[in-house]
N, C-alpha and C. Protein backbone atom coordinates (compact mmCIF):
# COMPACT_ATOMS: atom_id res chain seq x y z
N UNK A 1 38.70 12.99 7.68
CA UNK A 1 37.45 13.72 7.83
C UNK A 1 37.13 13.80 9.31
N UNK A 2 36.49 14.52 9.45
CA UNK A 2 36.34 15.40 11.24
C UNK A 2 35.00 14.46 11.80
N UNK A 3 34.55 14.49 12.53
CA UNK A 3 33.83 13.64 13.08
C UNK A 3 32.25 14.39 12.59
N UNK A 4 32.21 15.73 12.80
CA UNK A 4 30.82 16.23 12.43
C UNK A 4 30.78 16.59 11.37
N UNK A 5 32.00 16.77 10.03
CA UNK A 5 31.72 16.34 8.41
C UNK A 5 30.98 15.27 8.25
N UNK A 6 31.76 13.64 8.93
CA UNK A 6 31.00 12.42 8.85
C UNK A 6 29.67 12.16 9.10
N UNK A 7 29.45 13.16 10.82
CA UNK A 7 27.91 12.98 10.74
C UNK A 7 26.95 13.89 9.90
N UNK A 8 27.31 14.95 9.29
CA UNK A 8 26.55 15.58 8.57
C UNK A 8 26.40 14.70 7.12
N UNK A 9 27.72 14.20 6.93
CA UNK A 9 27.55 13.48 5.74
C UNK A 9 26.62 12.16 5.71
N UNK A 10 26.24 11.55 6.83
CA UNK A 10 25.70 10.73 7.41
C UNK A 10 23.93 10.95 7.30
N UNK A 11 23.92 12.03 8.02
CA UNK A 11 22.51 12.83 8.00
C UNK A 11 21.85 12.81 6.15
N UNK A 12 22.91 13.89 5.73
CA UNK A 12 22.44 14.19 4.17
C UNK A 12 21.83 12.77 3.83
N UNK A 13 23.34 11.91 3.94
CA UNK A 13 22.69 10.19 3.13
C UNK A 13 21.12 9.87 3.67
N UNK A 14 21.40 9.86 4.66
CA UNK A 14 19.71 9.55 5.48
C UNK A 14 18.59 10.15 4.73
N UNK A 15 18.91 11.25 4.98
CA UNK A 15 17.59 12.23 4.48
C UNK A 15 17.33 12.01 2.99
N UNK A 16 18.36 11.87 2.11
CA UNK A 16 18.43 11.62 0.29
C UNK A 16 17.55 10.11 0.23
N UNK A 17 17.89 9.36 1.47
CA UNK A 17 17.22 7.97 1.13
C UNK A 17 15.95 7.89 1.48
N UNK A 18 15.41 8.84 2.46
CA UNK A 18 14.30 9.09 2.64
C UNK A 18 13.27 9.89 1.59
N UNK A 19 14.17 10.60 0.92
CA UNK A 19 13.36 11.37 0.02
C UNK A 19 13.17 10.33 -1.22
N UNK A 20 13.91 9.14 -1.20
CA UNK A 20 13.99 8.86 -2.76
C UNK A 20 12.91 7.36 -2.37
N UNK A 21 13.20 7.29 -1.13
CA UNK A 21 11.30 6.15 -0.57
C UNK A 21 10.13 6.89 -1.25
N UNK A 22 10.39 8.18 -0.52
CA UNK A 22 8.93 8.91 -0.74
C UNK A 22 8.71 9.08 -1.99
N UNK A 23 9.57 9.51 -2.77
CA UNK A 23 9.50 9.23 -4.37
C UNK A 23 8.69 8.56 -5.18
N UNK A 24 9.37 7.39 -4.75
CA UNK A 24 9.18 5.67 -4.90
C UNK A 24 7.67 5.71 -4.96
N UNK A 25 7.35 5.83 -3.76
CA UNK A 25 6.02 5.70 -3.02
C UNK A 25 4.71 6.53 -3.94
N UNK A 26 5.14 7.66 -3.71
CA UNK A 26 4.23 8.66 -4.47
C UNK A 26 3.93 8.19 -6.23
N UNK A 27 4.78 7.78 -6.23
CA UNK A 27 5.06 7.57 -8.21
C UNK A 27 4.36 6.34 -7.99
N UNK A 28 4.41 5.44 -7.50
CA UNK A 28 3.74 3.76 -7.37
C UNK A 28 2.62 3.90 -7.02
N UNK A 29 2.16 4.94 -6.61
CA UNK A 29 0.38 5.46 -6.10
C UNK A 29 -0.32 4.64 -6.50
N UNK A 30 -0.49 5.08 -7.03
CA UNK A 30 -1.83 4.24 -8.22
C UNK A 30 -1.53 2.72 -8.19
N UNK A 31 -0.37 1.57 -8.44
CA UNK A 31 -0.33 0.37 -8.36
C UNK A 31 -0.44 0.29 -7.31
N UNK A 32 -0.34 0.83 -6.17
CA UNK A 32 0.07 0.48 -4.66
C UNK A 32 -1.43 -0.03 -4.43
N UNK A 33 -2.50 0.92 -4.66
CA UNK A 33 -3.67 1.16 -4.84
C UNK A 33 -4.97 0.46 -5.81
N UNK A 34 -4.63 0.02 -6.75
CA UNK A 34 -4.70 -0.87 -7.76
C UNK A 34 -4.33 -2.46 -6.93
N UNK A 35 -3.47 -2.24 -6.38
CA UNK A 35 -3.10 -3.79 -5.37
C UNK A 35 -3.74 -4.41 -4.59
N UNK A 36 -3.88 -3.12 -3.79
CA UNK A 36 -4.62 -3.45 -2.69
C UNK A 36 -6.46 -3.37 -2.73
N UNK A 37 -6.67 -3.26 -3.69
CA UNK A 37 -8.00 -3.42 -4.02
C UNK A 37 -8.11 -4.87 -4.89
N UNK A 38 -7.52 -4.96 -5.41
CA UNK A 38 -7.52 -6.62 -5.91
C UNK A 38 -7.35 -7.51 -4.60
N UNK A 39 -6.56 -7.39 -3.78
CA UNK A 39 -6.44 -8.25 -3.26
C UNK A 39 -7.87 -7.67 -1.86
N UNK A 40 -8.30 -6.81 -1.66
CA UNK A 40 -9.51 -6.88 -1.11
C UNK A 40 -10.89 -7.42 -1.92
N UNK A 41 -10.40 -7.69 -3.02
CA UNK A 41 -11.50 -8.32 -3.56
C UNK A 41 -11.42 -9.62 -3.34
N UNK A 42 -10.19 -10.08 -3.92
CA UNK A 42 -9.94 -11.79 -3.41
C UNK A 42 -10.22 -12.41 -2.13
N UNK A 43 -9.65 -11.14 -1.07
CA UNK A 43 -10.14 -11.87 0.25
C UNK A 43 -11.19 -12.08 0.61
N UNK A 44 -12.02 -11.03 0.15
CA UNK A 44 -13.52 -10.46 0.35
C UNK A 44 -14.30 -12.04 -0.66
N UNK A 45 -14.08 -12.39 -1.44
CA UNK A 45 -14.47 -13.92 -2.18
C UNK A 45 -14.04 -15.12 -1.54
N UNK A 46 -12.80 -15.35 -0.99
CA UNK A 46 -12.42 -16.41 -0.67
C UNK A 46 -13.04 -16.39 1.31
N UNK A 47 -13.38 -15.35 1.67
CA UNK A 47 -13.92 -15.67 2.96
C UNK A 47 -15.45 -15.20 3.25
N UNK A 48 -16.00 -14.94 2.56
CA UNK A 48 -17.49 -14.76 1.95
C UNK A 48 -18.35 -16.34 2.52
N UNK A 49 -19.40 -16.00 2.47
CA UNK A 49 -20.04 -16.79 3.18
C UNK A 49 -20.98 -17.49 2.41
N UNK A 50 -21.37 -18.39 1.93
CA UNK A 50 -21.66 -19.71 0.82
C UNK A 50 -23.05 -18.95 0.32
N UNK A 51 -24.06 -18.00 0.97
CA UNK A 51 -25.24 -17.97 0.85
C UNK A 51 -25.49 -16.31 0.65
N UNK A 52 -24.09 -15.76 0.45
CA UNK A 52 -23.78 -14.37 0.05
C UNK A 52 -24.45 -13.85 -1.46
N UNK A 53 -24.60 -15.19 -3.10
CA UNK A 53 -24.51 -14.97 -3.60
C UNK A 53 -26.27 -14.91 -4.07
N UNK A 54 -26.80 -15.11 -3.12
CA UNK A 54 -28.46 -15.53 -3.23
C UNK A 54 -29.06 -13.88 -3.22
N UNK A 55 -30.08 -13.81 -3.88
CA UNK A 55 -30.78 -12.01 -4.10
C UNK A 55 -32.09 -12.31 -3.31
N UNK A 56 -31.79 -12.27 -2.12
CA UNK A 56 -32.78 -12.18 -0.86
C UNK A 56 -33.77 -11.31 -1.18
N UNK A 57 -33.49 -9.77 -1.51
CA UNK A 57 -34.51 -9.24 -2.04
C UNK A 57 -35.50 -9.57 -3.06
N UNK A 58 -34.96 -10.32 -3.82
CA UNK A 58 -36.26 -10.93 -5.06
C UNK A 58 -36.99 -12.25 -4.77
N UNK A 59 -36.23 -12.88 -3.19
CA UNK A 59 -37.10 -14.02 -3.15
C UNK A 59 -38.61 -13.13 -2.53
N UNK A 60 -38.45 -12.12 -1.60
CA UNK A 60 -39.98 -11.56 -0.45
C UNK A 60 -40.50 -10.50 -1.21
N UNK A 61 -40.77 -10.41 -2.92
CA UNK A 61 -41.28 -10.01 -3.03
C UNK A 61 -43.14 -9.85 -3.43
């Protein structure tokens, strides 16, 4: 094989693996998304501040 068959054949592979990430990616949407909101919830609890859970508004009224 000729040197610019190889790199074209080279290229195609590239580009097929790129398309089949984006694939991946697009189709997983929603869990990707679903993920990362759980785990902004967890962080958002575990570094929360002890006096977060008090209803300030109903003590001054």
């Amino acid at each position: 094989m000729s040197k610019t068959a190889s790199m074209v054949m080279k290229i195609i592979g590239a580009s097929l693996a790129f398309a089949a990430f984006v694939c991946l990616l697009i189709g997983g949407w929603h869990d990707i998304s679903v993920g990362y909101c759980g785990m902004k919830k967890r962080l958002g609890k575990k570094f929360s501040s002890e006096y977060d859970d008090y209803a300030d508004e109903e003590l001054y009224k």
